[in-house]
Every structure is written in structure tokens, then in C-alpha cells.
Protein backbone atom coordinates (compact mmCIF):
# COMPACT_ATOMS: atom_id res chain seq x y z
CA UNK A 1 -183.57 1.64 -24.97
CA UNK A 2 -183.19 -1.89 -26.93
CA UNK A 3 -181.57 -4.59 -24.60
CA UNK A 4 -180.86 -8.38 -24.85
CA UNK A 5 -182.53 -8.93 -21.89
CA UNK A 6 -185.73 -11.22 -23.40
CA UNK A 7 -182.89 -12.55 -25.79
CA UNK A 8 -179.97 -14.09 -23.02
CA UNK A 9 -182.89 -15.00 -20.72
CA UNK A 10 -184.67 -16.82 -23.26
CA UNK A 11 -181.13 -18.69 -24.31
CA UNK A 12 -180.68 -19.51 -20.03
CA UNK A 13 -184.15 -21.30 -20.15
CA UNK A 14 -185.26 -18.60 -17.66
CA UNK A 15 -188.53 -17.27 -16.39
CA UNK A 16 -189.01 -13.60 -16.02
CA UNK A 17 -190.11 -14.26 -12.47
CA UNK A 18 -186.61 -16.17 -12.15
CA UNK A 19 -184.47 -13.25 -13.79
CA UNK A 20 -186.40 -10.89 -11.51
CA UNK A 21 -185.82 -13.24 -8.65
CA UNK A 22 -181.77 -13.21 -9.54
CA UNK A 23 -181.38 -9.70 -9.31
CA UNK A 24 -183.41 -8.63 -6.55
CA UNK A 25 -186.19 -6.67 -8.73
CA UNK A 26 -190.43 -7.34 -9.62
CA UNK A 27 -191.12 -9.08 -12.93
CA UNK A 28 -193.18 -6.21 -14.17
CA UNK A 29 -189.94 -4.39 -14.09
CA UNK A 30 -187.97 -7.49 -16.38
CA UNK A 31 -191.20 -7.69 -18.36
CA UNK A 32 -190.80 -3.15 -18.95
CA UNK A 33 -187.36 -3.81 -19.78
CA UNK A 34 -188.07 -6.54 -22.42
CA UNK A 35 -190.94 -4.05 -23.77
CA UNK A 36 -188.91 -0.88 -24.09
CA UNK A 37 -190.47 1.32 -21.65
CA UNK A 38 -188.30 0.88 -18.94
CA UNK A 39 -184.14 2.21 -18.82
CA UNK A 40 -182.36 -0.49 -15.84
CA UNK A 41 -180.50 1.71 -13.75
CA UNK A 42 -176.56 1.24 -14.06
CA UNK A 43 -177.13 -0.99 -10.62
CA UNK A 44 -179.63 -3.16 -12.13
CA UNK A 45 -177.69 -3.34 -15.56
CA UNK A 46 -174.38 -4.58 -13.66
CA UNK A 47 -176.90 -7.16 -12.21
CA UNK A 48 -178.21 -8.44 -15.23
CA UNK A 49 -175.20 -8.53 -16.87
CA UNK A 50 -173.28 -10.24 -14.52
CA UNK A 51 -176.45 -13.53 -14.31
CA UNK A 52 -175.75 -13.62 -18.68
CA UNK A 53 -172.10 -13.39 -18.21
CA UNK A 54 -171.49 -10.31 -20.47
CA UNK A 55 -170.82 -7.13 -20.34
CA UNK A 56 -173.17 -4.14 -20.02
CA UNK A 57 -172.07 -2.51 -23.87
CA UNK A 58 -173.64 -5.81 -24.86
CA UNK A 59 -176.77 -6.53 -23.29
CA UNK A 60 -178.32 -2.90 -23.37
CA UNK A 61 -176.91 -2.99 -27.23
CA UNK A 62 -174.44 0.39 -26.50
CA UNK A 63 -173.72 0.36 -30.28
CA UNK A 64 -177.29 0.40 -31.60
CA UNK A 65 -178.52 2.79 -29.31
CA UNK A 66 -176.17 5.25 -29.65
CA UNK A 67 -176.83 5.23 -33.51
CA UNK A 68 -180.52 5.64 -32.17
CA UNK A 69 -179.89 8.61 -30.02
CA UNK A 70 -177.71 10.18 -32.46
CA UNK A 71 -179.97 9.86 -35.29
CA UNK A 72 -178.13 8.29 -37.92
């Protein structure tokens, strides 16, 4: 699934260590979301959300990836 993680913690001058940090998970899990090989969890998406301030149809692109999914 695309997300706007890398691009909101890039524009907050964060680390991913420091985004991991925020919302209690490892950086290998920030840095599998960036890559596209890891889904957040509705938990961890609330989470992330909330440290951009914006909503979850944003950052994980809702949008897009149902275009994606749907195959058009």
C-alpha cells in the first residue's frame, strides 16, 4: 500500500528512529512502511496520523489505492 509516511516525515525534519520513537514501534517497521512491504495496522495508522496532523484517507493515500486495488 502507497503512504505519505517518508513524505510528512521528511517535511517534520524527522528521523525514522524519531517517527518510530513517536508511535511506540521499531524503525525497521517505519523504514517497511516507507518501502511498501509493510500495511500499518489501523492502530498504528491512527498513530501516525495523528504525529502529521492529518487524517488516515490521506496519509495511506485511500484514493490511489483504491484505484490500485480495483484495477483501473
Amino acid at each position: 500500500m502507497k503512504t505519505k509516511v517518508r513524505e510528512y516525515r521528511k517535511a517534520a525534519g524527522m528521523t525514522q528512529q524519531e517517527l518510530a520513537d513517536a508511535v511506540h514501534v521499531s524503525s525497521r517497521t517505519i523504514i517497511s512502511i516507507e518501502k511498501e512491504q509493510y500495511n500499518p495496522s489501523l492502530m498504528l495508522a491512527y498513530r501516525l496520523a495523528r504525529v502529521f496532523g492529518t487524517s488516515i484517507e490521506d496519509l495511506c493515500m485511500l484514493d490511489e489505492n483504491e484505484r490500485i486495488e480495483d484495477g483501473e
